[in-house]
Protein backbone atom coordinates (compact mmCIF):
# COMPACT_ATOMS: atom_id res chain seq x y z
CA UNK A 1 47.92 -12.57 4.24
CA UNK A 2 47.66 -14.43 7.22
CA UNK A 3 45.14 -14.87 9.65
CA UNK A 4 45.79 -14.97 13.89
CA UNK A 5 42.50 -14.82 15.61
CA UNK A 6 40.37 -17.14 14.23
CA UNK A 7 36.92 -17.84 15.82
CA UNK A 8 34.76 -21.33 15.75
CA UNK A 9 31.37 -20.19 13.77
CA UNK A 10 28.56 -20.99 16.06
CA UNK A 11 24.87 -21.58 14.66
CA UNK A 12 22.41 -18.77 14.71
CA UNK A 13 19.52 -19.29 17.08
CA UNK A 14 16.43 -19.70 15.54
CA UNK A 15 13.77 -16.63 16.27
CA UNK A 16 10.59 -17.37 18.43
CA UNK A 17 7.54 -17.09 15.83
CA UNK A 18 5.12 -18.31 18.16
CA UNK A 19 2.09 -16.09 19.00
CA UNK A 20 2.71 -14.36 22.88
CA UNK A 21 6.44 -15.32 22.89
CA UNK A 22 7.73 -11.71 23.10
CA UNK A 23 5.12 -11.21 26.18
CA UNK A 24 6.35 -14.79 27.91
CA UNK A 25 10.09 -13.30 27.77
CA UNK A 26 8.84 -10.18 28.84
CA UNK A 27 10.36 -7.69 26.55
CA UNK A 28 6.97 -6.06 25.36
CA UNK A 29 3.24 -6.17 27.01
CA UNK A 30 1.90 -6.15 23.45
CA UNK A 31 0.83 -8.65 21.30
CA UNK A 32 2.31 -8.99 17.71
CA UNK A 33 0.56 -7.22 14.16
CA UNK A 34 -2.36 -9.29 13.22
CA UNK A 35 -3.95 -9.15 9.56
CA UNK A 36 -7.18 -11.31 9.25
CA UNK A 37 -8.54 -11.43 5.77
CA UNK A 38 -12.24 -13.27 5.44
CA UNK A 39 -12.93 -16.21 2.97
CA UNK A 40 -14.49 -14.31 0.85
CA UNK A 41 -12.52 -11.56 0.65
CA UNK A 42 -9.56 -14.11 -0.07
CA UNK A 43 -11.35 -15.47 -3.04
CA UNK A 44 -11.84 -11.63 -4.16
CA UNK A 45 -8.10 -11.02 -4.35
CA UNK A 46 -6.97 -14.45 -5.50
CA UNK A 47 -9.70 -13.79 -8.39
CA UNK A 48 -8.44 -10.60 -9.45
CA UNK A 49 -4.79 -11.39 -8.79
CA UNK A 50 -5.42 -14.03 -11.60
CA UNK A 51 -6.85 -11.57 -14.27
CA UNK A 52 -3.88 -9.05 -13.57
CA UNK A 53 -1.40 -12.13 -14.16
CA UNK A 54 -3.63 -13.51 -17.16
CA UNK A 55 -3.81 -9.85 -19.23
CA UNK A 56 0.03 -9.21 -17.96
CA UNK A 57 0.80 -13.04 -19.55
CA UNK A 58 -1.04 -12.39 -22.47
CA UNK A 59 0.86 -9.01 -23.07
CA UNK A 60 4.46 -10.47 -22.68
CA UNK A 61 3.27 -13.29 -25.02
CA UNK A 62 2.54 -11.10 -27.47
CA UNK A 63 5.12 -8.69 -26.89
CA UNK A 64 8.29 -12.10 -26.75
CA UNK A 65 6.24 -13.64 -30.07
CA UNK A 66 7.43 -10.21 -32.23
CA UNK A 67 10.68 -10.09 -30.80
CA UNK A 68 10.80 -13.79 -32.39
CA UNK A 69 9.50 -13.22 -35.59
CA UNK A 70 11.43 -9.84 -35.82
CA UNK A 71 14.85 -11.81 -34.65
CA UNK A 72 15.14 -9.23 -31.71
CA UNK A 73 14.79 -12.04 -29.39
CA UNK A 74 18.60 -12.14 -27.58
CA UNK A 75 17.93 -14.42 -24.60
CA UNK A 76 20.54 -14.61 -21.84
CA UNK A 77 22.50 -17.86 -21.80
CA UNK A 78 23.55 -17.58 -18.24
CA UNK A 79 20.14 -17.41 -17.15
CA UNK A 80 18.87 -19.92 -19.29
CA UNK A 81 21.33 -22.20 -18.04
CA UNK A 82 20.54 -21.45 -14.58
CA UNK A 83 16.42 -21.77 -14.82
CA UNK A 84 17.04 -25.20 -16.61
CA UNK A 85 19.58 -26.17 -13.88
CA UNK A 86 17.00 -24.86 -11.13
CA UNK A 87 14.25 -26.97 -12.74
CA UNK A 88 16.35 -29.77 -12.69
CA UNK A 89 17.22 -29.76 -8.91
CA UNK A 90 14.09 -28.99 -8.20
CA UNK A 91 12.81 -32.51 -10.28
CA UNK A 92 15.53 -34.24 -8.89
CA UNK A 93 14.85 -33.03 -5.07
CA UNK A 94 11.30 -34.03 -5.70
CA UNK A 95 11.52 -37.16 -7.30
CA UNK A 96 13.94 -38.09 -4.17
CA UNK A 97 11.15 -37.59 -1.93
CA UNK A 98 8.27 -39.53 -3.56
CA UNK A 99 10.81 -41.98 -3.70
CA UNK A 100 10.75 -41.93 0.25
C-alpha cells in the first residue's frame, strides 16, 4: 500500500476554560453552567460517599476472601501485570519529582 498525500500533523489548540471567554469571542451572550455546592453540604456528600465505599469495600472483601478459600479466585494476569506496572510508573514519576 502506498501512501501519496501525506499531511504534516499540526497540534490541537487548546480550548478556552476561562469563565466569560465564549461572551469575549462573541459566539453566545450567556454565561457558562454553574453548580455551587456549600461547605456543608460538601462535607454531607463526602461523608456519605465514604460509608457507600466502606459497606461496598467490606462486601467485596468478603465476597474475594471465599473465592480464596473456595479456590474460585482466577485473577487476570494481564491486568495484574498492568496495575503493578501502573504503580510502578506512577512511584517512579513521583519519586523523580521530589527528587527536583
Amino acid at each position: 500500500m502506498k501512501v501519496e498525500r501525506t499531511k504534516e500533523l499540526q497540534p490541537a489548540e487548546k480550548p478556552d476554560t476561562r469563565q466569560g471567554a465564549q461572551a469575549s469571542k462573541g459566539e453566545g451572550s450567556q454565561g457558562a453552567d454553574r453548580v455551587t455546592i456549600e461547605g456543608r453540604q460538601v462535607a454531607e456528600l463526602l461523608s456519605s460517599a465514604r460509608q457507600r465505599a466502606q459497606s461496598n469495600r467490606a462486601a467485596r472483601l468478603s465476597q474475594l476472601e471465599g473465592a480464596i478459600k473456595t479456590g474460585a479466585y482466577q485473577p487476570d494476569p494481564g491486568q495484574l501485570a498492568e496495575k503493578l506496572l501502573s504503580a510502578a510508573e506512577t512511584d517512579a514519576r513521583l519519586r523523580a519529582l521530589m527528587r527536583g
